[in-house]
Structures are given as C-alpha cells and as structure tokens.
Protein backbone atom coordinates (compact mmCIF):
# COMPACT_ATOMS: atom_id res chain seq x y z
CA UNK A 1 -60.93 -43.20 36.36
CA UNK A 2 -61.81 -45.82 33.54
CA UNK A 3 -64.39 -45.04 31.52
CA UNK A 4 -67.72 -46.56 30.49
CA UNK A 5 -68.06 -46.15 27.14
CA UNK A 6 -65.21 -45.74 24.44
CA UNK A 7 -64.88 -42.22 22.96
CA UNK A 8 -62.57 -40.38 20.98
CA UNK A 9 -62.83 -37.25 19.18
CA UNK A 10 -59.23 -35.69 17.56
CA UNK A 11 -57.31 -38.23 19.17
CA UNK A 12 -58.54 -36.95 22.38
CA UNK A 13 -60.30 -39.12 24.80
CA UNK A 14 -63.20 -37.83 25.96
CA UNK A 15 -66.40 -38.49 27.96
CA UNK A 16 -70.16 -39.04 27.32
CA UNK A 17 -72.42 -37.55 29.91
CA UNK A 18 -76.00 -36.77 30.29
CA UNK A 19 -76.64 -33.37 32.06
CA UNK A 20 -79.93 -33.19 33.75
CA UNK A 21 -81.92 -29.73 34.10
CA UNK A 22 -85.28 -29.12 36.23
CA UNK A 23 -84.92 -24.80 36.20
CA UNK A 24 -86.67 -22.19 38.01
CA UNK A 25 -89.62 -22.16 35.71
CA UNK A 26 -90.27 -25.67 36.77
CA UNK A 27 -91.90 -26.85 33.60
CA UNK A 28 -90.24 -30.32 33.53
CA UNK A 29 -86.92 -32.40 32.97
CA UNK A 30 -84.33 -31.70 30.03
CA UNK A 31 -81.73 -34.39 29.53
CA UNK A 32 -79.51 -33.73 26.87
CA UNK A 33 -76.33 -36.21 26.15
CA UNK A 34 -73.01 -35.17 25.14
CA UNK A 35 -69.60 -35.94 24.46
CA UNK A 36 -66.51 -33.87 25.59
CA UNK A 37 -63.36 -33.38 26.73
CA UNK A 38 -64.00 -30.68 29.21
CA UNK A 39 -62.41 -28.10 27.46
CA UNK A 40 -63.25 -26.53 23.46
CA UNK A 41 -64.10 -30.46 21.77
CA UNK A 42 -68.23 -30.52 22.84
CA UNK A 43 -70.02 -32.84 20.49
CA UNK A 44 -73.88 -32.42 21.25
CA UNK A 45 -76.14 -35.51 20.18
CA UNK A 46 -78.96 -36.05 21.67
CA UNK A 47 -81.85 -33.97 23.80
CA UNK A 48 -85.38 -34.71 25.21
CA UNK A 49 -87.76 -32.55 27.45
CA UNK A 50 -90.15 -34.17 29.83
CA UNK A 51 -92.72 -31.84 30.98
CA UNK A 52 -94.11 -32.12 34.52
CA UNK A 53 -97.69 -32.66 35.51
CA UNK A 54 -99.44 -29.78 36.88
CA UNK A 55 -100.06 -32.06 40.09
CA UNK A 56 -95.85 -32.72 40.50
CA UNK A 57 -95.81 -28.74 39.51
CA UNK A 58 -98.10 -28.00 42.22
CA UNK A 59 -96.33 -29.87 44.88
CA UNK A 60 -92.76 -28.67 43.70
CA UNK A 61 -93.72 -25.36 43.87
CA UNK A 62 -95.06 -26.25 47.55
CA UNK A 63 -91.52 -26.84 48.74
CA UNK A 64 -89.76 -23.49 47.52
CA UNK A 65 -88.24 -21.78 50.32
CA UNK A 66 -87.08 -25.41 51.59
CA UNK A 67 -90.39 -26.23 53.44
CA UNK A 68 -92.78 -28.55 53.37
CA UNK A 69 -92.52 -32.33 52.39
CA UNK A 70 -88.98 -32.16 51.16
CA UNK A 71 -87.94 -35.11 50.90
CA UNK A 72 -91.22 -37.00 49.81
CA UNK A 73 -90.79 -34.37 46.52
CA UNK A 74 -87.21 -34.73 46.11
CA UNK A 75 -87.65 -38.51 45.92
CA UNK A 76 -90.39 -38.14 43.42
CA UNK A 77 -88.05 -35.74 41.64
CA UNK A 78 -85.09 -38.00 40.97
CA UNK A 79 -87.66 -40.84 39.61
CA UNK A 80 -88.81 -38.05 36.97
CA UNK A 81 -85.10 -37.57 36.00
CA UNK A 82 -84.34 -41.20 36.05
CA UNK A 83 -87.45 -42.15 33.26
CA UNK A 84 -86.10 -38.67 31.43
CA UNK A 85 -82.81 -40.53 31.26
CA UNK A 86 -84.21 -44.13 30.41
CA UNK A 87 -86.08 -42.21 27.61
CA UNK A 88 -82.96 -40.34 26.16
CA UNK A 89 -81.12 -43.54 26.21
CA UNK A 90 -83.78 -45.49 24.81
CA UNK A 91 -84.00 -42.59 21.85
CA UNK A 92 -80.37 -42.53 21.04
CA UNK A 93 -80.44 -46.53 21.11
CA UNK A 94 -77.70 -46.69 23.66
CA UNK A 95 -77.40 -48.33 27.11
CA UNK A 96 -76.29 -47.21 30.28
CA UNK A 97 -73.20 -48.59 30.31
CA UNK A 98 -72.18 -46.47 27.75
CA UNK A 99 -72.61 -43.35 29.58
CA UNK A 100 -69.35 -42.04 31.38
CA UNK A 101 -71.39 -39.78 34.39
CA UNK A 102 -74.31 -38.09 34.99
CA UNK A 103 -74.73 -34.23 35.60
CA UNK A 104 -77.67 -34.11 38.16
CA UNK A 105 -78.93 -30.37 38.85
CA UNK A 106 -81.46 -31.17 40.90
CA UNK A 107 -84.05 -28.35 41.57
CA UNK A 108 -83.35 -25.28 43.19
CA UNK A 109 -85.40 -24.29 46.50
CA UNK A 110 -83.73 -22.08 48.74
CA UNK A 111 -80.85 -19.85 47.06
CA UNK A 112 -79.50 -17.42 49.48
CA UNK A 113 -75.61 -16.67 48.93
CA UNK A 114 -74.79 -14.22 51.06
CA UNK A 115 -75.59 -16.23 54.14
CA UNK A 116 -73.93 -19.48 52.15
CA UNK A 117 -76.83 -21.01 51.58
CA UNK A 118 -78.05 -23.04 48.16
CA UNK A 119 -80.16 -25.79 48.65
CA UNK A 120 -81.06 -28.38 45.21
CA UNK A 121 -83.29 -31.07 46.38
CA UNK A 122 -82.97 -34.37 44.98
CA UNK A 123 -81.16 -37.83 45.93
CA UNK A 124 -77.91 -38.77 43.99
CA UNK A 125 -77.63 -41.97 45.52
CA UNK A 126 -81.27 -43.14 43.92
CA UNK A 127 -80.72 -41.86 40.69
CA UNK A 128 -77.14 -43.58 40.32
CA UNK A 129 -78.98 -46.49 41.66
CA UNK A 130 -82.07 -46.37 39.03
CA UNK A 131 -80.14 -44.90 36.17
CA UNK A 132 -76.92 -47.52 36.99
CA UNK A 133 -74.70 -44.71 36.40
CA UNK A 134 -72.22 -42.44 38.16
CA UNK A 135 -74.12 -39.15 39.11
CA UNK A 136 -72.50 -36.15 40.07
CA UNK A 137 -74.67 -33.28 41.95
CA UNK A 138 -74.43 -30.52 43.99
CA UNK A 139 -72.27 -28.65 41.54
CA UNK A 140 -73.21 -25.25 43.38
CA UNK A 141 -72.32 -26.50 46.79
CA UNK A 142 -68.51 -25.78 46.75
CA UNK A 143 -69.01 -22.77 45.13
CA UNK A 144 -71.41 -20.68 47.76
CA UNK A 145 -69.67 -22.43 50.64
CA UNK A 146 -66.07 -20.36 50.01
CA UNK A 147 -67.90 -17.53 49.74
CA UNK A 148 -69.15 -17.24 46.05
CA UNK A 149 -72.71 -16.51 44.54
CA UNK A 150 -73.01 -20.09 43.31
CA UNK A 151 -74.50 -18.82 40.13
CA UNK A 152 -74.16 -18.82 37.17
CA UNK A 153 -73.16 -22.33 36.47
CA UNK A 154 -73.19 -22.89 32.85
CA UNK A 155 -70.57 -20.20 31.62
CA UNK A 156 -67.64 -22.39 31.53
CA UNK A 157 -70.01 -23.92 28.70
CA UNK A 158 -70.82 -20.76 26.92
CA UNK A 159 -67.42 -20.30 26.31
CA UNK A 160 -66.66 -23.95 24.76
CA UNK A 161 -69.64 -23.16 22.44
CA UNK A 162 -68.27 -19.68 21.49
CA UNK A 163 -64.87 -20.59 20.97
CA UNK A 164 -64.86 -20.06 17.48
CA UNK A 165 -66.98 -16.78 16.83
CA UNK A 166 -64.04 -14.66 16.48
CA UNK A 167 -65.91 -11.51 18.53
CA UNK A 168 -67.20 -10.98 21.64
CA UNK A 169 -70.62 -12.02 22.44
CA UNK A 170 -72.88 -12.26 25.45
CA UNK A 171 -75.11 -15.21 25.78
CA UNK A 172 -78.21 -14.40 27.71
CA UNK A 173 -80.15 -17.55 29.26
CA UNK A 174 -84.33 -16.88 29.95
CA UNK A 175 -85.43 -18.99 31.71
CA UNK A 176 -87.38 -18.17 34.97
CA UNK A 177 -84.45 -15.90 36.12
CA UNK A 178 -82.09 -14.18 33.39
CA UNK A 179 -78.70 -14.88 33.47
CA UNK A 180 -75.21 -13.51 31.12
CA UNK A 181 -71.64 -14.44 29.94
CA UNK A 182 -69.63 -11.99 28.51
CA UNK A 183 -67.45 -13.40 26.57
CA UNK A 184 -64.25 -11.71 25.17
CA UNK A 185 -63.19 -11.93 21.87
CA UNK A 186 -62.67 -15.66 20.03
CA UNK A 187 -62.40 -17.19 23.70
CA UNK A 188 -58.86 -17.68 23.23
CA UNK A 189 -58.24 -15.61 26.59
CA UNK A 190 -59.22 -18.25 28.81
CA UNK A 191 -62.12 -18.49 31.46
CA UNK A 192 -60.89 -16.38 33.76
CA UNK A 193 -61.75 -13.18 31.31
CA UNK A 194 -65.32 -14.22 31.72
CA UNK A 195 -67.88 -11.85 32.99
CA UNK A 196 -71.58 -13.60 34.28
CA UNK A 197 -74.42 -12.55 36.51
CA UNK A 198 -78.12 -12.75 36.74
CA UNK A 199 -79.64 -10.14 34.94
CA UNK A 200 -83.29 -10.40 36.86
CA UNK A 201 -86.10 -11.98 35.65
CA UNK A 202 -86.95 -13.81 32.22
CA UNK A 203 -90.01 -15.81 32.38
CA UNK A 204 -90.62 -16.22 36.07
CA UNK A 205 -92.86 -13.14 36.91
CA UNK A 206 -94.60 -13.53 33.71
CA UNK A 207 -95.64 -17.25 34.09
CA UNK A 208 -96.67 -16.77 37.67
CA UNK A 209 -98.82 -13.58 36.60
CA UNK A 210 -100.95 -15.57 33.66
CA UNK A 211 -100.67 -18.93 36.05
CA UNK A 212 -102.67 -16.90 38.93
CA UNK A 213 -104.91 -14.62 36.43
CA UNK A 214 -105.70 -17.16 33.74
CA UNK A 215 -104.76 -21.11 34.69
CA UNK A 216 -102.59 -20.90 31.92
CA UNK A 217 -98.79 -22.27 32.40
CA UNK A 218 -97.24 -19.00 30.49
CA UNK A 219 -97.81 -16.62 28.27
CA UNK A 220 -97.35 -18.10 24.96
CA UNK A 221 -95.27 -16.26 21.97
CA UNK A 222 -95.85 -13.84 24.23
CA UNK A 223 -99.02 -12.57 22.53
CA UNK A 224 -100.91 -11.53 26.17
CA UNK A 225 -98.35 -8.61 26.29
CA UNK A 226 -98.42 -7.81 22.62
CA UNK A 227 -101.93 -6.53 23.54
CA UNK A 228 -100.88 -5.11 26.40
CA UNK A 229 -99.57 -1.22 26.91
CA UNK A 230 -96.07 -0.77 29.17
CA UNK A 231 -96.77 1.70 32.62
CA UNK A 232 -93.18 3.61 32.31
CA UNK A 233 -93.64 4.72 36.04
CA UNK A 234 -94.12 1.19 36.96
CA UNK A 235 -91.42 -0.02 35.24
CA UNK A 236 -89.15 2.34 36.88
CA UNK A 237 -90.15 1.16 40.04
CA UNK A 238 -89.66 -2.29 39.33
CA UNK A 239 -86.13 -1.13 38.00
CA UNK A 240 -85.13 0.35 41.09
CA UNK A 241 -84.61 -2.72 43.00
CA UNK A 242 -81.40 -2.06 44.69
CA UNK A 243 -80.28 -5.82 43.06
CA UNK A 244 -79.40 -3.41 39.70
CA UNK A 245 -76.63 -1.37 41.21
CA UNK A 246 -74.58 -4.38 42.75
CA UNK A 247 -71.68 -5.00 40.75
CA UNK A 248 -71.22 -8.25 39.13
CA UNK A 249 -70.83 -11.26 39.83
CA UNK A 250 -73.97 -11.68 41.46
CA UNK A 251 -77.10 -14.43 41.31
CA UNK A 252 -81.00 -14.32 42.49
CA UNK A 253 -83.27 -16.23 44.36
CA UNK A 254 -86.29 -17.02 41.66
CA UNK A 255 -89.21 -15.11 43.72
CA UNK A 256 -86.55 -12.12 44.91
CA UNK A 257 -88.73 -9.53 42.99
CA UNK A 258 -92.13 -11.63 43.52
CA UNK A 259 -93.35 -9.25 46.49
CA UNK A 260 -92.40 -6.02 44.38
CA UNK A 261 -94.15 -7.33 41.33
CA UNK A 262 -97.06 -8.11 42.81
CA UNK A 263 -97.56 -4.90 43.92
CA UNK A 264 -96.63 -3.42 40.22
CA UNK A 265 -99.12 -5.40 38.84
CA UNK A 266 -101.91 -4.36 40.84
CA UNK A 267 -105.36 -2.85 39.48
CA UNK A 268 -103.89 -3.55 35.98
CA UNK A 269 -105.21 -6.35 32.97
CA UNK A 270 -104.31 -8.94 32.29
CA UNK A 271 -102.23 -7.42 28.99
CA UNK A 272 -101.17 -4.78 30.55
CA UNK A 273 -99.57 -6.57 33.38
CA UNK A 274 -97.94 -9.31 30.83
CA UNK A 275 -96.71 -6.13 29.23
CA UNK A 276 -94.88 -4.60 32.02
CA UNK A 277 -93.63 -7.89 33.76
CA UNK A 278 -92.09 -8.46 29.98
CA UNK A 279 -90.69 -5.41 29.94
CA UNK A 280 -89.18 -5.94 33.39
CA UNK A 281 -87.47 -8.83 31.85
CA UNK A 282 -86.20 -7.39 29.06
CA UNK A 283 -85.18 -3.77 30.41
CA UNK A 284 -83.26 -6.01 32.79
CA UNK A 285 -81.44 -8.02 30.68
CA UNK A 286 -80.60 -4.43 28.96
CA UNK A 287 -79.06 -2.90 31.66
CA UNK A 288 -76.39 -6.03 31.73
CA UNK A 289 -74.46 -4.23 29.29
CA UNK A 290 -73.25 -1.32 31.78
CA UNK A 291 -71.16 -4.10 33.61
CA UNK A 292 -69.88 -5.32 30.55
CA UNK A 293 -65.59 -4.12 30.03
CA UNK A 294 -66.29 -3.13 26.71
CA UNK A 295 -69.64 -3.89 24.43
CA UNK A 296 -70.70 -7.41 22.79
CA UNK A 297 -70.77 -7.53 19.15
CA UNK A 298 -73.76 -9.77 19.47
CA UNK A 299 -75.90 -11.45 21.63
CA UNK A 300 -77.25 -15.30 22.08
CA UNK A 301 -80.64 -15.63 23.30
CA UNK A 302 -81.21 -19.09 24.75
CA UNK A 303 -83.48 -20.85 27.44
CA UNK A 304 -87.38 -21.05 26.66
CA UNK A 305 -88.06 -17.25 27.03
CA UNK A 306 -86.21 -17.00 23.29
CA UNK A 307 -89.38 -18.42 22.11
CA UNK A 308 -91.38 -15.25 23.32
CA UNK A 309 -91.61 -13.08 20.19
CA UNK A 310 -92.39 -9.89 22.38
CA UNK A 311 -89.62 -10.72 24.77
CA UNK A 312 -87.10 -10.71 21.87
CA UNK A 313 -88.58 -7.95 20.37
CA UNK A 314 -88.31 -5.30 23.55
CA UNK A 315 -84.79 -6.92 23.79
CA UNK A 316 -83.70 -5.94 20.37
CA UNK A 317 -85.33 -2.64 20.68
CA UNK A 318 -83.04 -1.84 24.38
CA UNK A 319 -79.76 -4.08 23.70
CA UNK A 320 -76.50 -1.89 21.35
CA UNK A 321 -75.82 -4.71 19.22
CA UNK A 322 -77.86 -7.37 17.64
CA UNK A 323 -79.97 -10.27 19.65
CA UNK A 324 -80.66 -13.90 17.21
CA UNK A 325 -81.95 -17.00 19.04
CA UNK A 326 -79.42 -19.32 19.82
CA UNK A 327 -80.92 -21.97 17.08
CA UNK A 328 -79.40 -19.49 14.33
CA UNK A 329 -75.92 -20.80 15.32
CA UNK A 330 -76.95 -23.82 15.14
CA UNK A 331 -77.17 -24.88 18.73
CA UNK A 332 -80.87 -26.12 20.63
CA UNK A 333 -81.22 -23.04 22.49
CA UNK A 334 -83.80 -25.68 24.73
CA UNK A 335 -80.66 -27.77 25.57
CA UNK A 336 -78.03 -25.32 26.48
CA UNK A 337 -78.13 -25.99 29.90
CA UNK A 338 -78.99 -29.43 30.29
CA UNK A 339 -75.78 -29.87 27.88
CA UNK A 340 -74.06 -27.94 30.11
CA UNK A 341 -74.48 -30.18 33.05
CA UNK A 342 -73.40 -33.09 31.32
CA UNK A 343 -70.18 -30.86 30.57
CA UNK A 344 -69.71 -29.61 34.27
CA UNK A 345 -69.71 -33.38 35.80
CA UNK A 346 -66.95 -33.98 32.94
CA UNK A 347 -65.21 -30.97 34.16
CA UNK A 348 -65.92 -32.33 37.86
CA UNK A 349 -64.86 -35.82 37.05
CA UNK A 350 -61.85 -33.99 36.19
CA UNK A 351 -61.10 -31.63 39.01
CA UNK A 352 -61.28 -28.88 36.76
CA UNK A 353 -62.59 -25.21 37.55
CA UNK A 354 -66.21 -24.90 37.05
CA UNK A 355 -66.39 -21.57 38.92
CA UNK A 356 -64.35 -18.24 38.59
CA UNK A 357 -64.09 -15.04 40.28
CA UNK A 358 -65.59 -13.41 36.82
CA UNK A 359 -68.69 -15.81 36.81
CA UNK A 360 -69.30 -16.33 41.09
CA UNK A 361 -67.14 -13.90 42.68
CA UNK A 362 -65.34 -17.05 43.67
CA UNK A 363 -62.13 -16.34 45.35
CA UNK A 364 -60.42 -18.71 42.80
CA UNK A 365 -61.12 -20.91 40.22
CA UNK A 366 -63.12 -23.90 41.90
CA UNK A 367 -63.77 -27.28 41.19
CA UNK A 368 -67.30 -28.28 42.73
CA UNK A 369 -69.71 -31.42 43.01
CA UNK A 370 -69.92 -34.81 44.40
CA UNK A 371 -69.70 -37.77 42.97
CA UNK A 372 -72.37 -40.75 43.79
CA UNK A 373 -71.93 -44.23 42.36
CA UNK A 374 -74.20 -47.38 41.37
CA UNK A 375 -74.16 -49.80 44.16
C-alpha cells in the first residue's frame, strides 16, 4: 500500500495512525495519534479527549443490548469521532493527508462471545468519508467469529510499550470493565507468551451507582467510598460470580454483573455502596494474579479508574507486588487505548496478528478488521 504521509523512524518505515476510543464507561471520544511500525518502534505524539453530552450519553446508553434507534446513534456517533479527529489534527497542526489509517473502535453494544456475537456500532464508510482518510473497524469481528472471546484487544500494544522493562509486569486497564496482560519478562518472548482477560469491573458499577443515587457522572478521586465502610459478606457474594473460576482467556459484557450488583447494593448509602462496588473492582482485579504462570514484578494501572485514589489504594493493599499509575513510566495512562487502536489498524494494514490464543482463546494468531476508504 503507499502511504500518506512520509515517516521514518531507525530506518524503518513506518505509519501514522489515529486510533479512536468511545469505551464502556461512555464518557466521550479519545483520539490519540501515533507513529509505528507495528511491532516494538511506537512513537506517541499527540492525544485529545472529547467528552460526550449527557443528552448523546443518554441516548447511547439507550441502545446497549443492540436495541433501539441504532443506527440514528451510530450515525451521530461517527460525526463525534470525526470533529475528535478534525480537532487532533487541527492541534498537532497537521492535515489529513498526512495520516496513513484510522483505527475506528466504534462503541460496544452487544458483547456476547460464546454465541459469536460482538456488535460496535458506528459507520466506517462516513467517517472515511468526513475524516478523508482510510478507516479500519471492526477489529473484534474476526476474532469472535473463529471462535475467540474478542477481548482484550489492546495487548499486542502492552507489549510494544513494555518491551524494554526487563521484568514481567501486568498492565491492568480500568475503565468500565477491568481488563490484564501478563507480560513475561523483557517481552523478548514474543506475543504468543501473553496472558489477557477481563478481570470484572473497574468503573462501570461504580459510575452507574452515583449516576442513579446522585446525578453525578462518577465518583470522583473516589472520595464517596473513602467515607464509605466495605460489607465483607457482600463482597463475597459479589465474588462468587461463577465468571471468577473460568480460566483465562476470557472477556465480559459491561452490565454482566449489573443485576447482581444491584441487588448487593440494596438498603445500603450511598458511601457504603461506592465502598463495596470499589472493592468489587479492586478484589477483582486481585484475583487476576491466580491465572498468572508465575507472579508480575509490577503492575501498570491505566484507563480513567487510575485516577480513583481509593481504587488504587484497595488495589495496592490486595495485589503481591507493587501497583504505580501508568503516567510514572511516562506513558498517558488516558491514551493507552486510543493509541492502541491507531497501532492495531497498522498491524491490520499489515495482516499481522492482533489476536492470540493467550489474549482471546483464539485458535491462532489472527489478523482482524476491515478496511473502508475515502470515496
């Protein structure tokens, strides 16, 4: 393929992509651009966040489950992404013919793997069209439809960023749902050594909680649970989902534990139930470590739950080895996974792996996505 702009990095050629991110806490758009090979060189340069309007939130959160007026909100979807990318383009002084692909997530609705289902809404055609760039999407697609979970995506990333750590380290993403990479050693052991999963929930539960007891879009810094005092029988309950004794690989659907929280929560304040849905979140991300082949010598706490001081406290207090905030290493723990969709339609582009048995329970390394061009 020729490429758009004109990039080279230690004599390698590589490509400059925007990756595009609307996650399950549906709090807005995250473009981030970057430049890479689609293997170890990742140059990360520039990164914007675009929160939604409670009225888009509203309807968006209407559609979950795949109902409703589908299409009318994926359409108003992709226009949100394509100002998110005029924006970043217009803040990194750059046009968008300089811009090799696009990495279009789209936004989750319906997630169901074992009955190969995963359904991102959102038109590729209209946002190659607006954006006047090649857009690939439905990077999950491929994945779920030979028989894999489909999730985690962004692993293959985790491991170009932890290349040179020289230990093994687990990178834990919180953003509505939890998800892990284990990654062994300095990463010289290649991808298919990688362990990932979704742990359960990160900020999901939580947000909904304070959204339906307080009008308030999460629980900021956490401080709501800081007041709050953690029911240990309740949070063995909500620990004895059967979802915590399936062997890994394995993904969620965002509400999977919203009926059992509910119930958790019930007759409880409003600290106290911040407290134990926290706890929830980070007793689950704990119990990650009994898949693990042998312990992480440190963990990387990314995704907007890192920002929850009690969060990251009951984390450090449950994990074996020490939990810093993805920032320390110098990375935007914000961008991590809009970066890594940029990456993944490199890697597409490609016709590289972006799935593994270790990260999906793909039968095989996969390639995934398709690829939509400007008219």
């Amino acid at each position: 393929m020729s490429f758009r702009g004109d990039v080279v990095v230690n004599g390698q050629k590589t490509y400059r992509a925007i990756g595009l991110m609307s996650g399950t806490s549906m709090d807005g758009v995250d473009a981030a651009l970057v430049e890479s090979d689609g293997e170890g060189t990742v140059r990360r340069c520039g990164f914007l966040s675009t929160p939604y309007p409670d009225d888009f939130r509203a309807r968006l959160q209407s559609v979950m489950g795949n109902v409703g007026d589908v299409p009318g909100v994926a359409s108003e979807l992709t226009e949100r992404h394509a100002e998110a990318v005029s924006a970043l383009l217009n803040a990194e002084g750059m046009e968008s013919t300089e811009i090799d692909v696009i990495g279009f997530h789209g936004q989750t609705v319906l997630h169901e793997p074992a009955q190969r289902r995963t359904v991102q809404i959102g038109v590729p055609d209209m946002l190659a069209r607006l954006t006047d760039c090649p857009v690939v999407f439905d990077l999950r697609l491929a994945d779920v439809a030979a028989g894999g979970e489909g999730a985690p995506l962004v692993p293959v990333y985790h491991r170009a960023l932890t290349r040179r750590l020289g230990s093994s380290a687990a990178v834990l993403n919180l953003g509505g749902v939890g998800n892990v990479t284990w990654i062994d050693g300095d990463g010289s052991a290649g991808p298919e050594s990688m362990l990932a999963f979704d742990t359960g929930p990160a900020n999901a539960l939580v947000d909904d909680f304070v959204r339906a007891r307080r009008g308030e879009r999460f629980d900021a810094g956490g401080i709501l649970a800081a007041k709050g005092r953690v029911d240990e029988a309740r949070l063995a309950d909500l620990l004895s989902d059967p979802y915590f004794d399936r062997q890994p690989p394995k993904s969620l659907d965002r509400d999977h534990f919203a009926r059992r929280a509910t119930i958790a929560v019930s007759g409880l304040s409003d600290e106290d139930g911040a407290a134990l849905l926290t706890a929830f979140s980070a007793a689950s991300g704990a119990l990650a470590e009994r898949w693990f082949p042998h312990p992480a010598r440190q963990w990387i706490a990314c995704g907007g739950g890192r920002h929850n001081a009690t969060l990251m406290a009951m984390l450090a207090e449950r994990l074996s080895a020490p939990i810093a905030p993805a920032d320390d290493l110098g990375w935007n723990g914000d961008a991590i996974e809009a970066e890594a969709f940029g990456y993944l339609a490199i890697r597409s582009l490609q016709g590289k792996p972006l799935t593994f048995p270790g990260t999906t329970r793909a039968p095989v390394p996969l390639s995934g996505g398709t690829l939509h061009k400007p008219d």
